[in-house]
N, C-alpha and C. Protein backbone atom coordinates (compact mmCIF):
# COMPACT_ATOMS: atom_id res chain seq x y z
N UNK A 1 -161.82 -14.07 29.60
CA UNK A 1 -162.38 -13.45 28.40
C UNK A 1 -162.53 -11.94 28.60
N UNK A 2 -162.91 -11.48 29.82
CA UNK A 2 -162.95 -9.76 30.37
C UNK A 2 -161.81 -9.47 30.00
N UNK A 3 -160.31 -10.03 30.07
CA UNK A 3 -159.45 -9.58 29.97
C UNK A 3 -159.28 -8.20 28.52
N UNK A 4 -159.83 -9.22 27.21
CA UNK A 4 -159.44 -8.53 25.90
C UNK A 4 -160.17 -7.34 26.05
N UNK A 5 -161.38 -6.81 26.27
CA UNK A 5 -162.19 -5.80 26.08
C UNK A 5 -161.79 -4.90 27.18
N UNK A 6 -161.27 -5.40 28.33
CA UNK A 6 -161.00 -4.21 29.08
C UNK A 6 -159.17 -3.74 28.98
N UNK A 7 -158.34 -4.46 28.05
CA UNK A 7 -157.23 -4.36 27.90
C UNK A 7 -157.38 -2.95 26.65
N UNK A 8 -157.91 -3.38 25.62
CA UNK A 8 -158.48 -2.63 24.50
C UNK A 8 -159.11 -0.89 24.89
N UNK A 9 -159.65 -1.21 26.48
CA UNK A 9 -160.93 -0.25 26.93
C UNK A 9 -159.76 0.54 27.67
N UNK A 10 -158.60 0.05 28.22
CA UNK A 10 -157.49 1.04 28.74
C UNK A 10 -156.61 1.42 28.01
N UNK A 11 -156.66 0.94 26.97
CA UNK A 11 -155.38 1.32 26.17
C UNK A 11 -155.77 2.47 25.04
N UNK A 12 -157.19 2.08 24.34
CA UNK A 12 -157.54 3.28 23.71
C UNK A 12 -158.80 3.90 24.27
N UNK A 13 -159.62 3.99 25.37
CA UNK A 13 -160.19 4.79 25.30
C UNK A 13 -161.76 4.87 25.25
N UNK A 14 -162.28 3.53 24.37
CA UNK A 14 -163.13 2.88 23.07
C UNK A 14 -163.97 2.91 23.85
N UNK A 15 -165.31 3.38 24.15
CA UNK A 15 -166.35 3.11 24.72
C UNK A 15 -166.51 2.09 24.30
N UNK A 16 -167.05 1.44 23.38
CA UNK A 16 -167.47 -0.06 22.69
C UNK A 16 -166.65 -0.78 23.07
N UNK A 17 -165.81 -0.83 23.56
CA UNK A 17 -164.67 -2.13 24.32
C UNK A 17 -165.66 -1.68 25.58
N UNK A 18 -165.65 -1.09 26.07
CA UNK A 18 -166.06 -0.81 27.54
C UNK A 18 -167.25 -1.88 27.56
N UNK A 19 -168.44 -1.18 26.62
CA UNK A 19 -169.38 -1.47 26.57
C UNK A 19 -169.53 -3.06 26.06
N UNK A 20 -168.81 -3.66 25.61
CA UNK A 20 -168.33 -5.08 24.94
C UNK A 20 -168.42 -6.00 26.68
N UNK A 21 -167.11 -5.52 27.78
CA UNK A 21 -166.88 -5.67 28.04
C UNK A 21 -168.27 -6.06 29.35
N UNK A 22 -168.83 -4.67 29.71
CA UNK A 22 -169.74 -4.84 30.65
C UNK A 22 -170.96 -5.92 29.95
N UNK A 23 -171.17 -6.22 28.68
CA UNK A 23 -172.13 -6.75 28.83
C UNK A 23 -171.67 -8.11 28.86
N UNK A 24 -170.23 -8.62 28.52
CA UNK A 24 -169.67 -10.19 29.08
C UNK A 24 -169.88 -10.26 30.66
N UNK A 25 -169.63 -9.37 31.04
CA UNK A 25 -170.11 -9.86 32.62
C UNK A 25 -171.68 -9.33 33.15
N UNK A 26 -172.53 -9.13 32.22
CA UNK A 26 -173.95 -9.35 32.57
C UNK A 26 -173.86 -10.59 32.36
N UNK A 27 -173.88 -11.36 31.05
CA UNK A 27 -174.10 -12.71 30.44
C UNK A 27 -173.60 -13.60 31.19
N UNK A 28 -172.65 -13.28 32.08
CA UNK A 28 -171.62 -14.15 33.19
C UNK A 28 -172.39 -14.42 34.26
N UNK A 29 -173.07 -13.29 34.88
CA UNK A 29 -173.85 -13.18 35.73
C UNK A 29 -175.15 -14.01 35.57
N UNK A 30 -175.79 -13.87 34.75
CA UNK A 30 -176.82 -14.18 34.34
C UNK A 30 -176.81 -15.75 33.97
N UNK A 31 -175.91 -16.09 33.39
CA UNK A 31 -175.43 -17.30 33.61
C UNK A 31 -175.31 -18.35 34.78
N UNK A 32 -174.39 -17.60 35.57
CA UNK A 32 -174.37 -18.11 36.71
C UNK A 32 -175.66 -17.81 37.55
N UNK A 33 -176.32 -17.23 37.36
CA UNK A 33 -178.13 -17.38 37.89
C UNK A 33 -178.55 -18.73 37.38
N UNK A 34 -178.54 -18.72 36.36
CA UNK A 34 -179.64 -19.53 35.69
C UNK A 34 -178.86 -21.02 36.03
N UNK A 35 -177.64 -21.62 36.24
CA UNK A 35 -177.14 -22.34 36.63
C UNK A 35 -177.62 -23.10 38.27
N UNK A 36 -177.42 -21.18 38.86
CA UNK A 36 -178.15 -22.29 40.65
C UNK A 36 -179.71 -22.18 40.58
N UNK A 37 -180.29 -21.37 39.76
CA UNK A 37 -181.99 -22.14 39.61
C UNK A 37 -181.65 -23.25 38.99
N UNK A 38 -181.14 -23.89 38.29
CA UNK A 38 -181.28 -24.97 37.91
C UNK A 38 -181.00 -25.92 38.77
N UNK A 39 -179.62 -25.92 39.39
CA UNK A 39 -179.34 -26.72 40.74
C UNK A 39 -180.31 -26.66 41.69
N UNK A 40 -181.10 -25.84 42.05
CA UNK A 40 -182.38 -25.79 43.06
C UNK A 40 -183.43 -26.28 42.70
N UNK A 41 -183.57 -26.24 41.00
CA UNK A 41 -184.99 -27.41 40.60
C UNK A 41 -184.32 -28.71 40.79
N UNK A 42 -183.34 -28.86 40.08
CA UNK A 42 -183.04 -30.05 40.38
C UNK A 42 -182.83 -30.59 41.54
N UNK A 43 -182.43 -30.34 42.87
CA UNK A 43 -182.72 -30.71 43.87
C UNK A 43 -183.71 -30.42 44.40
N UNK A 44 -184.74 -30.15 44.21
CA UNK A 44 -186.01 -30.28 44.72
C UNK A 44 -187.07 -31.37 43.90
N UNK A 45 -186.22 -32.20 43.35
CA UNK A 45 -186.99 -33.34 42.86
C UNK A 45 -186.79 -34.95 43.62
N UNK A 46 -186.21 -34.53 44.49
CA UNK A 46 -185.92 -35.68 45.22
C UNK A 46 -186.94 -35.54 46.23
């Protein structure tokens, strides 16, 4: 999905592709946080 916004972000220039772009990989990130807290509550119920 990074691909389109940073294809867009080299080709013209666009801060707002840029900026499109960095915040898909906060949400990615952040994602994948909230994924291994979840795997860590959940194994700590055993």
């Amino acid at each position: 999905m990074i691909d389109v916004p940073w294809k867009i972000f080299s080709q013209t220039g666009n801060i707002e592709a840029y900026l499109w772009m960095k915040q898909i990989e906060e949400d990615s990130t952040e994602l994948d946080q909230d994924s291994l807290d979840n795997s860590l509550v959940e194994d700590s119920h055993y």
